[in-house]
C-alpha atoms as a PDB file:
ATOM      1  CA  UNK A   1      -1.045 -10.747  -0.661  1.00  0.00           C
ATOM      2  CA  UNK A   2       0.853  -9.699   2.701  1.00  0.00           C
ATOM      3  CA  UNK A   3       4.732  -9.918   2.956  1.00  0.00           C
ATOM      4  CA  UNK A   4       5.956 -12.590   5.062  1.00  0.00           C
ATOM      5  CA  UNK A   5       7.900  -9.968   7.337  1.00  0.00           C
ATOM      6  CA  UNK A   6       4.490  -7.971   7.637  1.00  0.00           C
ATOM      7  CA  UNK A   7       6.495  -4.691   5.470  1.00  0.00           C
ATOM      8  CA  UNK A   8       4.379  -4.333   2.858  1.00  0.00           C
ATOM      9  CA  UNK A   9       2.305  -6.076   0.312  1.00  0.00           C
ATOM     10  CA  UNK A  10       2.275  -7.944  -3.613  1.00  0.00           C
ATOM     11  CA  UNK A  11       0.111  -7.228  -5.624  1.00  0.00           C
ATOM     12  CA  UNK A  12      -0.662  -8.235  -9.360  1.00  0.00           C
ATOM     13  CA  UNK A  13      -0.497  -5.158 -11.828  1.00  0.00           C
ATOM     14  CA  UNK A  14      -2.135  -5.516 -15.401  1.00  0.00           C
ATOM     15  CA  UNK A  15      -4.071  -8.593 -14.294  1.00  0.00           C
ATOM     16  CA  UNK A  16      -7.981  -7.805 -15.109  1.00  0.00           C
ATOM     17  CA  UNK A  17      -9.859  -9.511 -11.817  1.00  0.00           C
ATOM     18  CA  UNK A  18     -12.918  -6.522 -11.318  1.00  0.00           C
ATOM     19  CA  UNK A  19     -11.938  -5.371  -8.095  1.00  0.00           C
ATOM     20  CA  UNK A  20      -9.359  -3.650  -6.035  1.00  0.00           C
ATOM     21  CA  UNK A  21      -8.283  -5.449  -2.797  1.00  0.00           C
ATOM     22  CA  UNK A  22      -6.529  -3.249   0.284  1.00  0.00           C
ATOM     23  CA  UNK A  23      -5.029  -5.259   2.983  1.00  0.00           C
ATOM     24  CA  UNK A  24      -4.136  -3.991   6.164  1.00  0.00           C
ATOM     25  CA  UNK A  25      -1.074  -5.019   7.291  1.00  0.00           C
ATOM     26  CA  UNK A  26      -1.915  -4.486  11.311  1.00  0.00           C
ATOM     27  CA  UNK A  27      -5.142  -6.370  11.127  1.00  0.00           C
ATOM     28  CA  UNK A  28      -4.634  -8.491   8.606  1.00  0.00           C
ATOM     29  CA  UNK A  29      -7.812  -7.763   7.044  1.00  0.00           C
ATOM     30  CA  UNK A  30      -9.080  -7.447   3.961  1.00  0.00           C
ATOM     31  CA  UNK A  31     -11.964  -5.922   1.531  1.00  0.00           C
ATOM     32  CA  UNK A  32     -12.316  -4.837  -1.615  1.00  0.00           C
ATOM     33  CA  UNK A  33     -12.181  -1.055  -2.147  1.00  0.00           C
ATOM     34  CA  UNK A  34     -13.608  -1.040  -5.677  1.00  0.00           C
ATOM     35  CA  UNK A  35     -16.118  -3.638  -6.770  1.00  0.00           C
ATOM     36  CA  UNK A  36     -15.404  -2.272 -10.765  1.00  0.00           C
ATOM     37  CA  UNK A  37     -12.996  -3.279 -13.278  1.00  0.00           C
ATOM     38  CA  UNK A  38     -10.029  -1.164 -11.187  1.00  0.00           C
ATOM     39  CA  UNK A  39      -6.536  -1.257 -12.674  1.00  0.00           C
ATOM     40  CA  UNK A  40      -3.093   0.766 -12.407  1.00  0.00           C
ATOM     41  CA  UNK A  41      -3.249   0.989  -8.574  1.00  0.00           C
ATOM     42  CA  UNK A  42      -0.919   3.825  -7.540  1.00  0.00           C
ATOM     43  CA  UNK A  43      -0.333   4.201  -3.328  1.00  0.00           C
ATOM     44  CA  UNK A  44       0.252   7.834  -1.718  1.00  0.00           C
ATOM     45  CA  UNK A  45       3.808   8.209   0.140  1.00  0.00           C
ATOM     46  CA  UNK A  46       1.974   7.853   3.203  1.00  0.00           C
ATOM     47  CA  UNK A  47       0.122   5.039   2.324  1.00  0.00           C
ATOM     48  CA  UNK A  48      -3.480   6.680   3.082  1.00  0.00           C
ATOM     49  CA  UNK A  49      -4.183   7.225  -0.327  1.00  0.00           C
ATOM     50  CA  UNK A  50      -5.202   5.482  -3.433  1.00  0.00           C
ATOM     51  CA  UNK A  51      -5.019   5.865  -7.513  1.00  0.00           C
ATOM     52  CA  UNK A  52      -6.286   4.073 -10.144  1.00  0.00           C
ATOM     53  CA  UNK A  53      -8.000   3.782 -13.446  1.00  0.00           C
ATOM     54  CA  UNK A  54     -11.571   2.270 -13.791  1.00  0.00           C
ATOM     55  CA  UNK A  55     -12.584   0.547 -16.684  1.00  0.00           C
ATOM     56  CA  UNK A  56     -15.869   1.162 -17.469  1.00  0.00           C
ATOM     57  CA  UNK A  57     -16.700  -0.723 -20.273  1.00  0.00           C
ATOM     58  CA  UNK A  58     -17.716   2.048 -22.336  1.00  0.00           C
ATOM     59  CA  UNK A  59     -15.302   4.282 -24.523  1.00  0.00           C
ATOM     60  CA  UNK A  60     -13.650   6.268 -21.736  1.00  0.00           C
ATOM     61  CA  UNK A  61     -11.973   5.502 -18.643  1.00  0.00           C
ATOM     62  CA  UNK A  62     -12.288   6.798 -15.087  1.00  0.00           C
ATOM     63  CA  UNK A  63      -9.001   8.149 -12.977  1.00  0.00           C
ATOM     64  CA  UNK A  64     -10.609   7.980  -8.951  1.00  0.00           C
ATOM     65  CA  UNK A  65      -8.622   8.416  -5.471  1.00  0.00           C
ATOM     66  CA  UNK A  66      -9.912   7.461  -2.510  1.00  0.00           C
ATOM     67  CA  UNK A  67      -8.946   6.570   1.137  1.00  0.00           C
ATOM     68  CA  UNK A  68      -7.384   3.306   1.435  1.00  0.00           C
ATOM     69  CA  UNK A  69     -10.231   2.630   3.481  1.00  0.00           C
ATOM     70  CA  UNK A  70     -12.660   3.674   0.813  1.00  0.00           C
ATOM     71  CA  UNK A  71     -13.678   7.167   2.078  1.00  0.00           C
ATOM     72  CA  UNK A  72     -13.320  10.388   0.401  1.00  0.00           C
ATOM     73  CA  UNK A  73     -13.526   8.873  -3.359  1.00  0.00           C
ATOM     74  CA  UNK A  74     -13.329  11.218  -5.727  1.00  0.00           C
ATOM     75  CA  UNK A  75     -13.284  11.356  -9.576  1.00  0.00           C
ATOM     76  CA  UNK A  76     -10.034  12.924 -10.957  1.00  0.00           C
ATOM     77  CA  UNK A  77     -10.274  12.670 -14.658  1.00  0.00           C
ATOM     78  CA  UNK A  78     -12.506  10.510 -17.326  1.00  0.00           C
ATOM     79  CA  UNK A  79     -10.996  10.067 -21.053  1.00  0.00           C
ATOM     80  CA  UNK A  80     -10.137   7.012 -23.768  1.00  0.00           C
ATOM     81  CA  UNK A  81      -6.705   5.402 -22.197  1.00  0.00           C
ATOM     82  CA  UNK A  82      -5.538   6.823 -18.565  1.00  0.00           C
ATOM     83  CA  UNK A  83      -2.216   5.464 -17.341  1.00  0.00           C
ATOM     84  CA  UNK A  84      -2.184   6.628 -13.236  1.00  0.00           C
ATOM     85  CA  UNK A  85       1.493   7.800 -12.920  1.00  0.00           C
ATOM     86  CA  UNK A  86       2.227   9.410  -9.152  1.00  0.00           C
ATOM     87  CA  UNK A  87       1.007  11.254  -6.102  1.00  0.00           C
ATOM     88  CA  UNK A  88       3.231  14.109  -5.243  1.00  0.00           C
ATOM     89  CA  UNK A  89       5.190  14.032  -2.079  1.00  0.00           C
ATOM     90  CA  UNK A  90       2.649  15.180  -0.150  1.00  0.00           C
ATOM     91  CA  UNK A  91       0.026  13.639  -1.493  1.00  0.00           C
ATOM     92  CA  UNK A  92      -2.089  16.628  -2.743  1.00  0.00           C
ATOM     93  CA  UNK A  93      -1.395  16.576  -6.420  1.00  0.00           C
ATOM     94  CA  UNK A  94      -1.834  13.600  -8.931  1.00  0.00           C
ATOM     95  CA  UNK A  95       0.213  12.680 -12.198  1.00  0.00           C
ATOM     96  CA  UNK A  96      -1.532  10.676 -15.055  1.00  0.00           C
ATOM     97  CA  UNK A  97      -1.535  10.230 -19.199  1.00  0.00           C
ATOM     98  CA  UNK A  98      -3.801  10.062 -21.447  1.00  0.00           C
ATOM     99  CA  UNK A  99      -2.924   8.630 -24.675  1.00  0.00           C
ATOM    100  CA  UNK A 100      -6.201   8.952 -26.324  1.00  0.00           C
ATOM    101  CA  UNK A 101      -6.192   8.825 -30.416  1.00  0.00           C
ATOM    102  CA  UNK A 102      -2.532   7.788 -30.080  1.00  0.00           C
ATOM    103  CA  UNK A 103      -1.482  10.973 -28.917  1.00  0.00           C
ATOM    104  CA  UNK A 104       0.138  10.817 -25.482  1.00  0.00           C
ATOM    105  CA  UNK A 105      -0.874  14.113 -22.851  1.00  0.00           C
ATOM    106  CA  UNK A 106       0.580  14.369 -19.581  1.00  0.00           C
ATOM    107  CA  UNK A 107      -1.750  16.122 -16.623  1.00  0.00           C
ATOM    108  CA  UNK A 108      -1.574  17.310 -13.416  1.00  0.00           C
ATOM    109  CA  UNK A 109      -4.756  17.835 -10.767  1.00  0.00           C
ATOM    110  CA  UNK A 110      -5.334  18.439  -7.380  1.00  0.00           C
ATOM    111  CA  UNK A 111      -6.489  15.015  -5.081  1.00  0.00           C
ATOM    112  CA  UNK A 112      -9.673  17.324  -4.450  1.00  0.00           C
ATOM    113  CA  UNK A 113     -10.388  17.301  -8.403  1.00  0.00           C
ATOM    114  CA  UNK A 114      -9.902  20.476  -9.026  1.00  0.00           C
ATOM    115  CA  UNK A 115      -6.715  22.484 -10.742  1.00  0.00           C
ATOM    116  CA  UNK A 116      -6.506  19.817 -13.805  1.00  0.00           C
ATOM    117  CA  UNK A 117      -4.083  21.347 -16.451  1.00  0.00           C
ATOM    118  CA  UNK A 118      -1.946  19.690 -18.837  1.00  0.00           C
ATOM    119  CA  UNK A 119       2.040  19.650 -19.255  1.00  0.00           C
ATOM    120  CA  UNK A 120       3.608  20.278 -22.171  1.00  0.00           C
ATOM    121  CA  UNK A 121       5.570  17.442 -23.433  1.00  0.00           C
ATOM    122  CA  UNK A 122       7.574  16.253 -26.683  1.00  0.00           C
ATOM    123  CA  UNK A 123       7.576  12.313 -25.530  1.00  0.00           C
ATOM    124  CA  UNK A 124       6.059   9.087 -27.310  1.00  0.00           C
ATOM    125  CA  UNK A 125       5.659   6.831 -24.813  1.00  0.00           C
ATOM    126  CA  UNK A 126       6.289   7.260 -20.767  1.00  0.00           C
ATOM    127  CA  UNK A 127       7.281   4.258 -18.910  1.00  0.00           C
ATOM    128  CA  UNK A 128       7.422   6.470 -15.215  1.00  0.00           C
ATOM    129  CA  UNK A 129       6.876   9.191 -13.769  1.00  0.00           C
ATOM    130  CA  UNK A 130       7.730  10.546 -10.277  1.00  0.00           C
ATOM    131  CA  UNK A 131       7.338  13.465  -8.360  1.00  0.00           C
ATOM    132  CA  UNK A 132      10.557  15.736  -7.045  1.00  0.00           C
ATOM    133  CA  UNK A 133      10.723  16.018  -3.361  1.00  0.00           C
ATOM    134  CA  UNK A 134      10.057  19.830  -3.347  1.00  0.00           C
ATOM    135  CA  UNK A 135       6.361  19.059  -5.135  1.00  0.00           C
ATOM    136  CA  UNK A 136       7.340  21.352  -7.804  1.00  0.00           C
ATOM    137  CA  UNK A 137       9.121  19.120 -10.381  1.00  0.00           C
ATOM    138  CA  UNK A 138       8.409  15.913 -11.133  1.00  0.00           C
ATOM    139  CA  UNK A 139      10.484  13.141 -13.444  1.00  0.00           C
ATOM    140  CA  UNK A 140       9.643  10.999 -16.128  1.00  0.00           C
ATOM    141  CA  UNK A 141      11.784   8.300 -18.544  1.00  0.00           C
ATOM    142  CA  UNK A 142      10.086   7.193 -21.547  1.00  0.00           C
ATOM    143  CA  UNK A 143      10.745   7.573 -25.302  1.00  0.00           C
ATOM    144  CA  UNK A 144      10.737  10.674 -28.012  1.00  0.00           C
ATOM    145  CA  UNK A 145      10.826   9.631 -31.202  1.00  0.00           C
ATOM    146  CA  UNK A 146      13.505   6.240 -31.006  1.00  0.00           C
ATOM    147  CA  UNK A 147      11.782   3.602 -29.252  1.00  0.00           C
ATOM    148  CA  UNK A 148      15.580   2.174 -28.318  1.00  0.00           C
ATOM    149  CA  UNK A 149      16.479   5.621 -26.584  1.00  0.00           C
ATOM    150  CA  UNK A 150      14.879   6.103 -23.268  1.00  0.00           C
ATOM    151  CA  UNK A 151      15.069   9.432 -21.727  1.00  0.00           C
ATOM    152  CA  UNK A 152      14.532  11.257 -18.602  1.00  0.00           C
ATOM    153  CA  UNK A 153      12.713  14.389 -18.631  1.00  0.00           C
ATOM    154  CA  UNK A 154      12.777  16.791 -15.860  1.00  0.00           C
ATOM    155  CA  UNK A 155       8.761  18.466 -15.755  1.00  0.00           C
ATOM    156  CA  UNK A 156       7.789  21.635 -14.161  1.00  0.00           C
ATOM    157  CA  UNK A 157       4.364  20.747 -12.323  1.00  0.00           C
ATOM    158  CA  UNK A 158       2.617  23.539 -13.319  1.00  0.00           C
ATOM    159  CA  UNK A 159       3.916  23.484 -16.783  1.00  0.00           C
ATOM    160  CA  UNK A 160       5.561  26.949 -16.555  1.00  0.00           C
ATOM    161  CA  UNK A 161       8.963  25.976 -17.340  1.00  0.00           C
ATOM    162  CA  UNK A 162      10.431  24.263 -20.528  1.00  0.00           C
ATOM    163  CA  UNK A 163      11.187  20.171 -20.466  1.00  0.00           C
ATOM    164  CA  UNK A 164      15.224  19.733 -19.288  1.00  0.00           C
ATOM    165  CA  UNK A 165      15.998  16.029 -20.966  1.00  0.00           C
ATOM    166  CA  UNK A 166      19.256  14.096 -20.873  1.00  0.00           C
ATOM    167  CA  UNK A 167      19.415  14.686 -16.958  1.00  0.00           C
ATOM    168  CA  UNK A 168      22.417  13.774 -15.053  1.00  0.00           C
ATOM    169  CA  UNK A 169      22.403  14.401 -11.082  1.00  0.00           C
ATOM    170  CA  UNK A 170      25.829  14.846  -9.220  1.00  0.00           C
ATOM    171  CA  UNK A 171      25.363  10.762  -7.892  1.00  0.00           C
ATOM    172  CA  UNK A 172      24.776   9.710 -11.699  1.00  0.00           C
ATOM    173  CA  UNK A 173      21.220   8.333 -11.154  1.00  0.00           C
ATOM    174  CA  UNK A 174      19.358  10.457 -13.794  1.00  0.00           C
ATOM    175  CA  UNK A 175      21.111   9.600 -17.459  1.00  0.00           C
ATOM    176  CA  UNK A 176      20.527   9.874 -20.905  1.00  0.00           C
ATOM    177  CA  UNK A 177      20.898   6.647 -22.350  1.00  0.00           C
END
């Protein structure tokens, strides 16, 4: 549903209703970019883009972007239990899991579909991810092994680097805890 001051939009997240609604905020128009069972929406910086996991009813899920106007859909990844994490700043790489046989794998692909690889990564459970501003890094907080100890994990996006966890910036905002 719109904002009142016209900034943005609410939407429901988690809530199975079989399809994905964009609203445009100029028009005030409506339609419904996926007619499947769409979940995990995920919005480019820019706002022209769009993530998220279909559910297809059979063993595996679906990871698609598109347009926000429905265009250009493409299919970005299929496997057992996709979580859509973040586009990168500028919009031309994806982050997602897979946590398929209980076993949690981090990825990273190109919005075209092509350049999937996976990141190698220690963590349990990851409760977000985000890109760093210079596309090359990207963050994520989640658990190890302790459920009660979160931790942020600093990720090389092409995997080439080691994991840095524990981080603390200068302004305090990235903490071990």
């Amino acid at each position: 549903m719109p904002d009142p001051a016209g900034k943005g939009i609410y939407f429901v997240s988690g809530r199975q209703s079989s399809v994905l609604t964009v609203y445009h905020i100029p028009t005030k128009q409506s339609f419904d970019l996926v007619a499947e069972d769409a979940t995990n929406p995920v919005l480019s910086l820019d706002g022209r883009r769009v993530a998220y996991v279909v559910l297809t009813g059979s063993e595996n899920q679906e990871l698609w972007v598109s347009d926000t106007d429905g265009k250009n859909r493409i299919k970005l990844a299929t496997a057992a239990a996709l979580g859509a994490l973040d586009f990168s700043p500028d919009g031309s790489q994806f982050l997602f899991n897979d946590a398929e046989k209980g076993r949690l794998r981090l990825y990273v692909v190109k919005t075209d579909g092509s350049g999937l690889h996976q990141i190698p990564w220690s963590g349990t459970y990851i409760r977000w991810g985000t890109w760093g501003r210079d596309t090359r890094t990207f963050y994520l907080s989640g658990n190890e092994n302790d459920p009660k100890k979160e931790i942020i994990w600093k990720v090389a996006a092409d995997g080439s680097r080691g994991l840095s966890r524990g981080l603390r910036s200068a302004d305090g905002c990235f903490a071990r805890w």
